[in-house]
Protein backbone atom coordinates (compact mmCIF):
# COMPACT_ATOMS: atom_id res chain seq x y z
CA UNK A 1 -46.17 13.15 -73.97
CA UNK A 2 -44.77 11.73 -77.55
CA UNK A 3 -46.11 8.39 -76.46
CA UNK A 4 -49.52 9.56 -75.76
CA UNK A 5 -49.59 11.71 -78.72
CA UNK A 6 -48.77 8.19 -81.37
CA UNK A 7 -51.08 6.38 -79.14
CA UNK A 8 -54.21 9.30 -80.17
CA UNK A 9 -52.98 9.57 -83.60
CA UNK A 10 -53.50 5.84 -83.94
CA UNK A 11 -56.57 5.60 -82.11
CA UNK A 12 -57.69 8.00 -84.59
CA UNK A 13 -56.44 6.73 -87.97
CA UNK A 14 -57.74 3.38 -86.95
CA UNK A 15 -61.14 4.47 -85.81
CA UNK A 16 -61.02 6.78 -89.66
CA UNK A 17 -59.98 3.71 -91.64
CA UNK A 18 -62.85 1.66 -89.89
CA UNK A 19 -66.03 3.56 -90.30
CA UNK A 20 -64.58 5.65 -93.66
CA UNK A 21 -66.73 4.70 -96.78
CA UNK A 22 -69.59 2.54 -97.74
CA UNK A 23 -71.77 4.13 -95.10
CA UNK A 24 -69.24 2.62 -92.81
CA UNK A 25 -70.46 6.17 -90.07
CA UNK A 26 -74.27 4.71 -90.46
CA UNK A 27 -73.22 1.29 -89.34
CA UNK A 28 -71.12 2.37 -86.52
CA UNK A 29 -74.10 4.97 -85.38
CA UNK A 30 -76.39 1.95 -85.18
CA UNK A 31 -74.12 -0.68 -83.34
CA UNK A 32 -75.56 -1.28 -79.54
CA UNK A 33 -73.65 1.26 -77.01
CA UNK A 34 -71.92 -1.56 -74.99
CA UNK A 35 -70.56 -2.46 -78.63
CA UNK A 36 -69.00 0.76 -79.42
CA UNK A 37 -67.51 0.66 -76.19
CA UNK A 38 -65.69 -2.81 -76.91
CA UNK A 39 -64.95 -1.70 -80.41
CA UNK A 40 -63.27 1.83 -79.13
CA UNK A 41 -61.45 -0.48 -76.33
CA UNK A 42 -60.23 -2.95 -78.98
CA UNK A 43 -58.80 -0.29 -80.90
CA UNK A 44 -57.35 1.54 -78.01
CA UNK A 45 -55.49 -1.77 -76.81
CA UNK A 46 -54.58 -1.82 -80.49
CA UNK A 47 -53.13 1.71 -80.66
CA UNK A 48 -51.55 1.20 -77.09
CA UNK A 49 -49.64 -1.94 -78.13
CA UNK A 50 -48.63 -0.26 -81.68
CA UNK A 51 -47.17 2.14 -79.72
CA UNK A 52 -45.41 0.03 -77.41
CA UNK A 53 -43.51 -1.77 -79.92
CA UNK A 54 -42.37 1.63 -81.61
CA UNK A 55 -41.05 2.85 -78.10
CA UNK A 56 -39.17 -0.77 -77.88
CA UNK A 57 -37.95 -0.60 -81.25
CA UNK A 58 -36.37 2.59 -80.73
CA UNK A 59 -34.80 1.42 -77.24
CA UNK A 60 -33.18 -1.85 -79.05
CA UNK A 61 -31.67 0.81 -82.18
CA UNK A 62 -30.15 3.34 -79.74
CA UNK A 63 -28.94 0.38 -77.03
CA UNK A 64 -27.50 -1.13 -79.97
CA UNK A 65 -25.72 1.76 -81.21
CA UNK A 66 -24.36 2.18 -77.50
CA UNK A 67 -23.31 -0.81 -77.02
CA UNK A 68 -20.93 -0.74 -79.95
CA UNK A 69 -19.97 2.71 -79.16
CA UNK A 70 -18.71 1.62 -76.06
CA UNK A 71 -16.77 -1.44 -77.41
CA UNK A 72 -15.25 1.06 -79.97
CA UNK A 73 -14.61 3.85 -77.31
CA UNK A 74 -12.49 0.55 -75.24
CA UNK A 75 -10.69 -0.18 -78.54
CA UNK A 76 -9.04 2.93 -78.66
CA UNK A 77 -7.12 2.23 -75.42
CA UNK A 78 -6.36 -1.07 -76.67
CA UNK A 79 -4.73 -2.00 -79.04
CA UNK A 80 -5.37 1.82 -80.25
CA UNK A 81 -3.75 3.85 -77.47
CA UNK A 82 -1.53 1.12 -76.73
CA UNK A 83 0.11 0.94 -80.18
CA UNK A 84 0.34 4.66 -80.59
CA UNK A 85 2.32 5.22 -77.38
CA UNK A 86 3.75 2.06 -78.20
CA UNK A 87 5.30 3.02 -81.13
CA UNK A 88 6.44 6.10 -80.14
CA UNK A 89 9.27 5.02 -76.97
CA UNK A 90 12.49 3.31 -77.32
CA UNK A 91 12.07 -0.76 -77.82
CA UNK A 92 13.56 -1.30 -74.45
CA UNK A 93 10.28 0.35 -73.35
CA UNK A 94 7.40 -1.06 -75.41
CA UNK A 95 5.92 -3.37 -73.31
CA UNK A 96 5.96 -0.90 -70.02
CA UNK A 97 4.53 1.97 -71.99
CA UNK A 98 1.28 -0.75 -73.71
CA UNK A 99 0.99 -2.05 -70.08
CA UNK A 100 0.23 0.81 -68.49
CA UNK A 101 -2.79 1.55 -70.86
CA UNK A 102 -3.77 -1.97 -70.61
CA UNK A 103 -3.71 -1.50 -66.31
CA UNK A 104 -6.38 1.11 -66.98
CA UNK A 105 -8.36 -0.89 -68.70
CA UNK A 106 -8.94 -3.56 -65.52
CA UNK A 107 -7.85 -1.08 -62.82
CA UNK A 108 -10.62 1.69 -63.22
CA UNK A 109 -13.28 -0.75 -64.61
CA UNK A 110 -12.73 -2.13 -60.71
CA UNK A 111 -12.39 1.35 -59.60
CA UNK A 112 -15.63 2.55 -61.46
CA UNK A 113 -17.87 0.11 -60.12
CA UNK A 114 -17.07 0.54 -56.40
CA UNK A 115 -17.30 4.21 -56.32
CA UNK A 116 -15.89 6.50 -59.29
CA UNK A 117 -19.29 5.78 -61.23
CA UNK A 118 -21.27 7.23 -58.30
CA UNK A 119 -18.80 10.14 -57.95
CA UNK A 120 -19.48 11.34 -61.41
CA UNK A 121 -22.66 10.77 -61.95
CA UNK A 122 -24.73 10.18 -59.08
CA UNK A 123 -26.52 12.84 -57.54
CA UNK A 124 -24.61 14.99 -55.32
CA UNK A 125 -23.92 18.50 -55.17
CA UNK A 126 -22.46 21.07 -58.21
CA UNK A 127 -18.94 19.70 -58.11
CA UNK A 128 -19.26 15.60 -56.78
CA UNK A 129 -21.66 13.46 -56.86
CA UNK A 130 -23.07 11.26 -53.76
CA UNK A 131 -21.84 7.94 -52.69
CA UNK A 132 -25.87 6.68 -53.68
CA UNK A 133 -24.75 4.77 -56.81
CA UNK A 134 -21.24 3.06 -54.79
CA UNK A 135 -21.14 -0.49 -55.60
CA UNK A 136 -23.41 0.32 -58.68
CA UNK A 137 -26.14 0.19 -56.32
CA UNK A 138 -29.44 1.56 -58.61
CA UNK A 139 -27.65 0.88 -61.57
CA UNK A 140 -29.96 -1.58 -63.13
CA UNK A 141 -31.83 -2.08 -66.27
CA UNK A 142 -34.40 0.47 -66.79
CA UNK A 143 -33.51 4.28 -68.01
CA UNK A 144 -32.51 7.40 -66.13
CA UNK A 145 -34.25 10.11 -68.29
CA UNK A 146 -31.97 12.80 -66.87
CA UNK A 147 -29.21 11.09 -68.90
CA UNK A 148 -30.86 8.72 -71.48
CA UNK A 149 -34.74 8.15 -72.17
CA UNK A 150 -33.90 5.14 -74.35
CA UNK A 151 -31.11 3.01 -73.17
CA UNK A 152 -30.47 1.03 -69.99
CA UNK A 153 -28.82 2.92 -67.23
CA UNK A 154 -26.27 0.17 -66.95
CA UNK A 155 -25.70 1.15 -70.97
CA UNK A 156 -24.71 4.44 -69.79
CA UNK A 157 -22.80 3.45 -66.72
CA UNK A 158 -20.41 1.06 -69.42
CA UNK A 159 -20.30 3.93 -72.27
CA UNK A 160 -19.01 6.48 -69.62
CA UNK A 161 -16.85 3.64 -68.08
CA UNK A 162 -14.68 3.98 -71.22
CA UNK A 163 -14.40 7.54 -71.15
CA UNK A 164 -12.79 7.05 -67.44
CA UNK A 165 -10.34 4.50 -68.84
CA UNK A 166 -8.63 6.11 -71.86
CA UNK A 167 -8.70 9.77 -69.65
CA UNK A 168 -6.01 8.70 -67.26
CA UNK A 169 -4.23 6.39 -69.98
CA UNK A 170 -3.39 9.48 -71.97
CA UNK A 171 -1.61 11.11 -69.09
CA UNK A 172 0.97 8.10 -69.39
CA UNK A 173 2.51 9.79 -72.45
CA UNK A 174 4.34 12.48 -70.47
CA UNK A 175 5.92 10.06 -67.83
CA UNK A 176 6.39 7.34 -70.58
CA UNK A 177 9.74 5.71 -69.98
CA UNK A 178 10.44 6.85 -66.52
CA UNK A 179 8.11 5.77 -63.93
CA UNK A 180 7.36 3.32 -61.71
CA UNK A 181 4.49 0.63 -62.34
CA UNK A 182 3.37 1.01 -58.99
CA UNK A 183 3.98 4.32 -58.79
CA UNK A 184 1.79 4.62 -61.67
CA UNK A 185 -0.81 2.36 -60.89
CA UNK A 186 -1.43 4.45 -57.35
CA UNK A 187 -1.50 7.71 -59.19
CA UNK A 188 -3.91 6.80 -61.30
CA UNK A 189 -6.35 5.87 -59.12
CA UNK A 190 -6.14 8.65 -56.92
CA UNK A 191 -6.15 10.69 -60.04
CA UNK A 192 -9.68 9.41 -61.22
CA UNK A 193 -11.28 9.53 -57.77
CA UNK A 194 -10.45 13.17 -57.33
CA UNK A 195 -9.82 14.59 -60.65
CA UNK A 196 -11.59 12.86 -62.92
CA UNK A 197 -14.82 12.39 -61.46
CA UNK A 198 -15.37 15.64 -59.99
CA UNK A 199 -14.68 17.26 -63.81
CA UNK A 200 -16.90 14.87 -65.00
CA UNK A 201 -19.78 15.53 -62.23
CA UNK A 202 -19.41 19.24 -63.05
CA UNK A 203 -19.95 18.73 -66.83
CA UNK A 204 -21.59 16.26 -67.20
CA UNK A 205 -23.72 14.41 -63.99
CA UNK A 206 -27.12 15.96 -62.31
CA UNK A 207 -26.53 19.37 -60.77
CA UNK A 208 -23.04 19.74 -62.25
CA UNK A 209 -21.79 23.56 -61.92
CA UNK A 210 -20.83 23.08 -65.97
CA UNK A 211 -23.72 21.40 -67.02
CA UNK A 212 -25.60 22.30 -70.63
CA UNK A 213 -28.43 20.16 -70.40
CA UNK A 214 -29.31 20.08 -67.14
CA UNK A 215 -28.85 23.37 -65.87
CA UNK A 216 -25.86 24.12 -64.50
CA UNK A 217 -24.96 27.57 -63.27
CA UNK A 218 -21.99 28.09 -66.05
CA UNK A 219 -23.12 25.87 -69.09
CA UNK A 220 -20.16 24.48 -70.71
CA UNK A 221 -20.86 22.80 -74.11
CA UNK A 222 -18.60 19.90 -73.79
CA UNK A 223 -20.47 17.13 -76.10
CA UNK A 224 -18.23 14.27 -75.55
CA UNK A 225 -15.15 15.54 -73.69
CA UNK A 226 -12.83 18.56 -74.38
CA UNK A 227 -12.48 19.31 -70.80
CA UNK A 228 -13.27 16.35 -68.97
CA UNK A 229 -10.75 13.90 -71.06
CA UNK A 230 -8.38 16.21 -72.78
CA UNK A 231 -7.49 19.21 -71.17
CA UNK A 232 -7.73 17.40 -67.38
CA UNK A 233 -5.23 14.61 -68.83
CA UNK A 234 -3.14 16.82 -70.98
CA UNK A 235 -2.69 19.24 -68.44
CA UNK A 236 -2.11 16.55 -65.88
CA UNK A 237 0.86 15.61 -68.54
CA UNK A 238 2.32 18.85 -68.26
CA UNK A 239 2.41 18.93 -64.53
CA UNK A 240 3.56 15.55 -64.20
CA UNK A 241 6.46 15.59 -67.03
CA UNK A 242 7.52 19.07 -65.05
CA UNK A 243 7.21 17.28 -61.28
CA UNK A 244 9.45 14.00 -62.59
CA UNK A 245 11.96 15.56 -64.68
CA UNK A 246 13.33 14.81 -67.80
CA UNK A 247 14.38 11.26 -68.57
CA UNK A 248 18.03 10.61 -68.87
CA UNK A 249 19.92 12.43 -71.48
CA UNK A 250 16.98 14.30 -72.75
CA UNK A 251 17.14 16.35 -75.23
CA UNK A 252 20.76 15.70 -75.81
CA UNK A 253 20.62 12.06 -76.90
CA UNK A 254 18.04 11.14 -79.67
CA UNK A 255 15.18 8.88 -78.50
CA UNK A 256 13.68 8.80 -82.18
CA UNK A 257 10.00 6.22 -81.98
CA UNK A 258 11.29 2.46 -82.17
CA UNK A 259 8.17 2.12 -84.41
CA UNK A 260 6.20 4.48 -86.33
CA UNK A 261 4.12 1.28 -87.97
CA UNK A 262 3.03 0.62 -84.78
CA UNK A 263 1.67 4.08 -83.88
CA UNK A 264 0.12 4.39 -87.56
CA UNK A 265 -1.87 1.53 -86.83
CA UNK A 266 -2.40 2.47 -83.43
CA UNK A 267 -3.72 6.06 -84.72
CA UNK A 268 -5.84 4.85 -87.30
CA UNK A 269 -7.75 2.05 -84.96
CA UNK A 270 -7.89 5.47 -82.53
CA UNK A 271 -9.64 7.64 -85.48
CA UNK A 272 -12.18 4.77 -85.97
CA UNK A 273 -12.63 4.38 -82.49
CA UNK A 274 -13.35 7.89 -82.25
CA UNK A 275 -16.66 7.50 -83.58
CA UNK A 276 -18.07 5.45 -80.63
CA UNK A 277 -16.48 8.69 -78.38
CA UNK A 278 -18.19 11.44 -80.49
CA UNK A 279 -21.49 10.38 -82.25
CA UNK A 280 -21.85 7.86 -79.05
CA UNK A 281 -22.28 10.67 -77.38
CA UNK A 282 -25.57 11.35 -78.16
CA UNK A 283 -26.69 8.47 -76.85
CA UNK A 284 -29.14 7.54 -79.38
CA UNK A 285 -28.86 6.24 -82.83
CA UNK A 286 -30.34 9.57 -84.33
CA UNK A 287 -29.77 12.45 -86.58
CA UNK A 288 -27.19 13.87 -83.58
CA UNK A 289 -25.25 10.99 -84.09
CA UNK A 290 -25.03 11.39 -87.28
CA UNK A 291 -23.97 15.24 -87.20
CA UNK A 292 -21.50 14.33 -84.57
CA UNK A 293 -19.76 11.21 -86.62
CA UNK A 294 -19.38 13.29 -89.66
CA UNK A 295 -18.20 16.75 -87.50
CA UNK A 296 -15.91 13.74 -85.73
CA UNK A 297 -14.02 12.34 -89.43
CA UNK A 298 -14.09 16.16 -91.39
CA UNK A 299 -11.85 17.24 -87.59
CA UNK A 300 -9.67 14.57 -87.87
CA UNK A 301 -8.98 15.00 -91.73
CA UNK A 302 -8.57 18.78 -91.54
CA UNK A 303 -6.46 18.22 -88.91
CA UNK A 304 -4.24 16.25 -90.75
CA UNK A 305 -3.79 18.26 -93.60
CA UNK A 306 -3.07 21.43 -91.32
CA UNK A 307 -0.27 20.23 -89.49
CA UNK A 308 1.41 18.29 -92.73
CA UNK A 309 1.28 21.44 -94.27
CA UNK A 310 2.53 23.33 -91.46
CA UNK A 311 5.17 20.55 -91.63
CA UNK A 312 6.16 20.64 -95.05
CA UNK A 313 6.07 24.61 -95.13
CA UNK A 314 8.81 24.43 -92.33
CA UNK A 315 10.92 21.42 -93.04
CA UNK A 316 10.14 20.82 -96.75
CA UNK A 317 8.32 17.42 -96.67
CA UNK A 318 5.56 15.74 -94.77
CA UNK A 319 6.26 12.61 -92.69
CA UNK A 320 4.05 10.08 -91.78
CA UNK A 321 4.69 10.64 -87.55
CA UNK A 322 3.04 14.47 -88.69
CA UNK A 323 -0.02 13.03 -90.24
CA UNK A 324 -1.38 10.99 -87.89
CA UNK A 325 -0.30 12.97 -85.02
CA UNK A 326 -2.41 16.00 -87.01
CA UNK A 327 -5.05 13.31 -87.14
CA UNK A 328 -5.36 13.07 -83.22
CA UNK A 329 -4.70 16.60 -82.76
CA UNK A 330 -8.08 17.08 -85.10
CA UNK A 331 -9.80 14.21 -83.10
CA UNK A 332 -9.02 15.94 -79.78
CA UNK A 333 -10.33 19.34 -81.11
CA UNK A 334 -13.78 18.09 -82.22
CA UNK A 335 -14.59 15.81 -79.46
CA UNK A 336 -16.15 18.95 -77.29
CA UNK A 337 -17.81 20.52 -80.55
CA UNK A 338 -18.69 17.62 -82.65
CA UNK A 339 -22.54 17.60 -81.49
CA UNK A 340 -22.69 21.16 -81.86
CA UNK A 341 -21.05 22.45 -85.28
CA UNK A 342 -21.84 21.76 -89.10
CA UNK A 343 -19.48 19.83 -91.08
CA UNK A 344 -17.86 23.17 -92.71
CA UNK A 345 -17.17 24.29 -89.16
CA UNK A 346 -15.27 21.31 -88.32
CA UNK A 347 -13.70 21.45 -91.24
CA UNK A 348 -12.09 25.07 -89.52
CA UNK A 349 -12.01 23.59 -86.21
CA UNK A 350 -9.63 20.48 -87.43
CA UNK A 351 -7.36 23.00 -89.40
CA UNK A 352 -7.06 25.23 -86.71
CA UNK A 353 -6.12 22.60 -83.81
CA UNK A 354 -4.06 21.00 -86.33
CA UNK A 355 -1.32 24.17 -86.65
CA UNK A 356 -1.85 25.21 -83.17
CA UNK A 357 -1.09 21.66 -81.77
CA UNK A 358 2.07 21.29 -84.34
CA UNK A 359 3.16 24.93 -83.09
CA UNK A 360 2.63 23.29 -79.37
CA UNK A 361 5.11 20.52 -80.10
CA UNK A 362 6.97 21.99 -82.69
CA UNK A 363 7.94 25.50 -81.24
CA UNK A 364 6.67 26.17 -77.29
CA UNK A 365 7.75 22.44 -75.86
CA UNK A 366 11.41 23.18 -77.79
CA UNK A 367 11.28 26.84 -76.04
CA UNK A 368 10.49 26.06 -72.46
CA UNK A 369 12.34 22.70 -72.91
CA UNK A 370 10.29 20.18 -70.50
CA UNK A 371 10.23 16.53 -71.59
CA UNK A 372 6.60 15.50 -72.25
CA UNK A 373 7.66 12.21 -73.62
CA UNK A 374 4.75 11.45 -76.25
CA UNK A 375 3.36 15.00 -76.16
CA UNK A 376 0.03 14.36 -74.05
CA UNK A 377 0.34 18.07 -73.43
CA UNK A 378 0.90 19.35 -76.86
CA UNK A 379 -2.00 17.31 -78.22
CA UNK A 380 -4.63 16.79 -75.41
CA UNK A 381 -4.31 19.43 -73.45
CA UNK A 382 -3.38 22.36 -76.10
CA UNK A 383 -6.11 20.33 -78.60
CA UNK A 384 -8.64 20.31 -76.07
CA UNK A 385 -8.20 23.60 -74.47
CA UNK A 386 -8.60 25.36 -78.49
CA UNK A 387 -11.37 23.01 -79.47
CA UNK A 388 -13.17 24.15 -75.98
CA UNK A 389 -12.69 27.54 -77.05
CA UNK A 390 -14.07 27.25 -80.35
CA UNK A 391 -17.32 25.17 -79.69
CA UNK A 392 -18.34 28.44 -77.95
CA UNK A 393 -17.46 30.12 -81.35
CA UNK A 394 -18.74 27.75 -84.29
CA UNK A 395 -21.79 25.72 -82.05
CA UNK A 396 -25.18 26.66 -83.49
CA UNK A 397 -28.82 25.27 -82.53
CA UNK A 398 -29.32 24.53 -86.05
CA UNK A 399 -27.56 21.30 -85.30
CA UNK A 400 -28.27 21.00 -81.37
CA UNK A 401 -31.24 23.65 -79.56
CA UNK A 402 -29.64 22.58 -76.04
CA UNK A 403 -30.95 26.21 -74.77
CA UNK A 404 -33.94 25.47 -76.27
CA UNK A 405 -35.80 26.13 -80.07
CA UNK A 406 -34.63 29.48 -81.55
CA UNK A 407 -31.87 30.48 -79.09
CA UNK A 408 -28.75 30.95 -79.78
CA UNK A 409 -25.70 28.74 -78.93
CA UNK A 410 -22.19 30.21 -80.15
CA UNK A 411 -20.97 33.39 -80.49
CA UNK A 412 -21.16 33.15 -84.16
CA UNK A 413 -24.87 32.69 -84.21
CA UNK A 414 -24.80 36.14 -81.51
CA UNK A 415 -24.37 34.00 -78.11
CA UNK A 416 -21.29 35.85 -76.91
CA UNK A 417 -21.71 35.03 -73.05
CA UNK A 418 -21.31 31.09 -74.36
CA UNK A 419 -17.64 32.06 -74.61
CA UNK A 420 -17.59 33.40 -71.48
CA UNK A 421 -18.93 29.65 -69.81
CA UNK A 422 -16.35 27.79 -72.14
CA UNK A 423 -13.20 29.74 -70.67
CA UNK A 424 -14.74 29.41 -67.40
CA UNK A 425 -14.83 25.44 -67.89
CA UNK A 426 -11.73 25.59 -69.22
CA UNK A 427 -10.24 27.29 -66.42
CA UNK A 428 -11.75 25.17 -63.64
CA UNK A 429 -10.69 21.84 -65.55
CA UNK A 430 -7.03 23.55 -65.49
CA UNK A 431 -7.05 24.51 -62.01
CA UNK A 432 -8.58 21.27 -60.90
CA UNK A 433 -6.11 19.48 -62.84
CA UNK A 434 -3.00 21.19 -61.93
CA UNK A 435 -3.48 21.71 -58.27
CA UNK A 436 -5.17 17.86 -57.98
CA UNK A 437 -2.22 16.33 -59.66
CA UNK A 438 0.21 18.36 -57.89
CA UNK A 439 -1.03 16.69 -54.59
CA UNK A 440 -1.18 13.54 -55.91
CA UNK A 441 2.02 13.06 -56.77
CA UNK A 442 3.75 14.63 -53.80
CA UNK A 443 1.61 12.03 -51.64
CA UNK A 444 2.69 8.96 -54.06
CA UNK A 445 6.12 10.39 -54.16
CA UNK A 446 6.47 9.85 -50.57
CA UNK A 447 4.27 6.51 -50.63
CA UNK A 448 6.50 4.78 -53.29
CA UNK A 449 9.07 7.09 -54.88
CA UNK A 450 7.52 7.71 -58.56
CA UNK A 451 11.11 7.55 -60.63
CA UNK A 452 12.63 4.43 -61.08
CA UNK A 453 16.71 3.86 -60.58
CA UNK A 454 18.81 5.52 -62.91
CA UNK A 455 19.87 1.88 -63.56
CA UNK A 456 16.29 0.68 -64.24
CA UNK A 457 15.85 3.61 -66.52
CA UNK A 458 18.77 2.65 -68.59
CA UNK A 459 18.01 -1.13 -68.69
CA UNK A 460 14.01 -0.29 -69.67
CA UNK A 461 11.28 -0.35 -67.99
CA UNK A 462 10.44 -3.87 -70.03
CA UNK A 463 12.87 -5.72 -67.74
CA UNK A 464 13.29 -3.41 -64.91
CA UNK A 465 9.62 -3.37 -64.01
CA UNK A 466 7.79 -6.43 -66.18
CA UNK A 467 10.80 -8.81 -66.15
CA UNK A 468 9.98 -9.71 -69.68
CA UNK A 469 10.92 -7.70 -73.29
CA UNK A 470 9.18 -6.91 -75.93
CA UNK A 471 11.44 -8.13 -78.82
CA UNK A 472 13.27 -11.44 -78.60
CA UNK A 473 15.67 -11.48 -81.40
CA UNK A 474 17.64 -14.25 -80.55
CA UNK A 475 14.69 -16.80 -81.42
């Protein structure tokens, strides 16, 4: 309809321009009929191609802007993930924890393309997709309007790609430093075939139960995330820290980071990464990417300031390890939200995640004592769950109508029953991930064993499981 509508205006401004002035109506009113005809023709090939190079132009902006959201959604794995976990174990461990982020990165791409792409977003039922798109059979070159008017589909099918990689990679933080490579390697993929893509059908695929823009029977505004890559992998952490224990002489003996440079690099390449996730999410280069890029960096700031002031408050200075994990916390909080919100509500949204996360890691983990290693849980899955919560609160259709012109979208704005869907996405994506991983790990348990040797935890899992370290220091 917007195509047709340029293609009259021009056929119309053309026409005006050509018979306007110097009794330009008089001439046209005495030019033969078969010459009108070939005139009015002309113009409507004219108006038809003017129009067709406006439609391409905006295809090659917004496939553009994908494209390079996607390469800076895979950066934050690596090196971005990589050095922030990295960073954050023992030195004897470096290599094994980076690895296992870096596995993601060629094991689910594999993965994706034989049948976890078609799981989550080919067309199926309200909680999987069909088998249609296995083998990215369909996938080609030409749009699917249900997700994207202007990009490729294949565009799409590599964006989301990146979402599936860095979802499963974040679970590593809980077991970092005690499991198996294999171990971890088969629980991961079982992970993303039936966690992972389901969530990510229900939310976001054709006929998903969760589904905003599409329909679904309990809309869950989730813009680029909250429940299908932070609270399904931070739960996931807490269930699989609890199911493997805590790692030898934990919490007695200190296991301080071996490298906080690494991590601060690693969280800063993640916080410009983090624009590809957000304001890539609306899958066009417009004005929602915009919204969502600066709701994306004013999370992540007030983020950081809440939990280095919740930090100095308690322990009377601010250290870096605070900031930038206050800076993730904030990242995690906005990614459901950030197409939704102004940029004073994400200013509230960072702040609040930011305390609530610190008071995750700070006070409740210390309480109930489990050993979630890098605090997936406390960040991802406590972030994730809050921000969830609060997109129902602060999201307003002044920034996205996704129930159409001049309804309402949050509570705030007098959409109360939005709350309602958000806990109930936030409870399936809990349930789904606790339950799923549960499984899963019994089954690979009994597969492979998922702990390595008491030995092979003491020597590292560098040596014990790559044969290689990450630090020579006698050359």
């Amino acid at each position: 309809m917007r195509g047709a509508a340029v293609k009259v205006w021009l056929v119309w401004l053309l026409m005006g321009g050509m018979v306007a002035g110097g009794g330009g109506r008089l001439a046209e009113a005495q030019m033969p009929a078969t010459a009108q005809t070939d005139r009015l023709a002309a113009l409507e090939k004219q108006a038809g191609d003017t129009a067709t190079a406006i439609a391409a132009a905006q295809t090659a902006g917004d496939n553009a802007w994908m494209l390079v959201s996607a390469a800076l959604v895979l950066m934050m794995s690596g090196p971005g993930l990589a050095l922030f976990y990295g960073g954050l174990v023992r030195r004897k461990n470096v290599l094994g924890t980076m690895m296992q982020t870096f596995a993601m990165m060629g094991v689910i791409t594999v993965l994706w393309a034989l049948v976890t792409y078609s799981l989550a977003f080919g067309t199926g039922n309200a909680f999987l997709g069909g088998l249609h798109n296995a083998f990215l059979h369909g996938v080609g070159l030409a749009p699917d309007k249900d997700y994207a008017a202007t990009i490729p589909l294949q565009t799409f099918m590599v964006y989301q790609l990146m979402f599936a990689i860095i979802t499963p990679a974040l679970i590593s933080g809980a077991f970092a430093e005690r499991m198996k490579f294999s171990a971890m390697l088969l629980f991961m993929i079982l992970w993303a075939i039936f966690v992972y893509s389901p969530m990510a059908h229900m939310v976001w695929g054709k006929g998903g139960l969760l589904n905003a823009s599409l329909g679904g029977r309990f809309p869950t505004l989730d813009f680029a995330g909250g429940t299908v890559v932070h609270v399904t992998s931070g739960v996931s952490a807490l269930v699989t820290a609890l199911f493997l224990g805590k790692r030898l002489g934990y919490p007695k003996v200190a296991m301080p980071p071996h490298s906080v440079v690494l991590s601060f690099i690693g969280a800063c390449l993640l916080w410009v990464g983090w624009f590809g996730f957000n304001a890539g999410s609306a899958l066009g280069a417009g004005t929602l990417a915009t919204s969502a890029f600066v709701a994306t960096h004013f999370g992540a700031a007030a983020a950081a300031c809440g939990w280095s002031a919740a930090e100095w408050l308690r322990q009377g200075k601010a250290s870096a390890l605070g900031a930038i994990s206050g800076a993730v916390a904030g990242l995690v909080g906005i990614t459901p939200a950030a197409g939704f919100v102004t940029p004073m509500s994400a200013l509230w949204i960072g702040l609040i995640v930011g305390v609530f996360c610190y008071f995750m890691v700070v006070k409740v983990k210390a309480a109930f004592g489990y050993d979630d290693s890098l605090d997936a849980f406390g960040v991802h899955g406590a972030g994730g769950t809050m921000g969830a919560i609060l997109t129902g609160v602060f999201a307003t259709s002044a920034i996205n109508p996704i129930f159409g012109a001049g309804k309402a979208t949050g509570l705030l704005e007098g959409n109360a029953k939005q709350l309602g869907n958000q806990v109930i996405g936030i409870a399936i994506a809990w349930c789904l991930s606790i339950v799923g991983t549960l499984v899963i790990l019994f089954v690979v348990d009994k597969l492979v064993g998922l702990r390595v040797s008491a030995d092979d935890e003491r020597e590292g899992l560098d040596l014990s499981q790559h044969g290689e370290e990450g630090y020579d220091w006698a050359s």
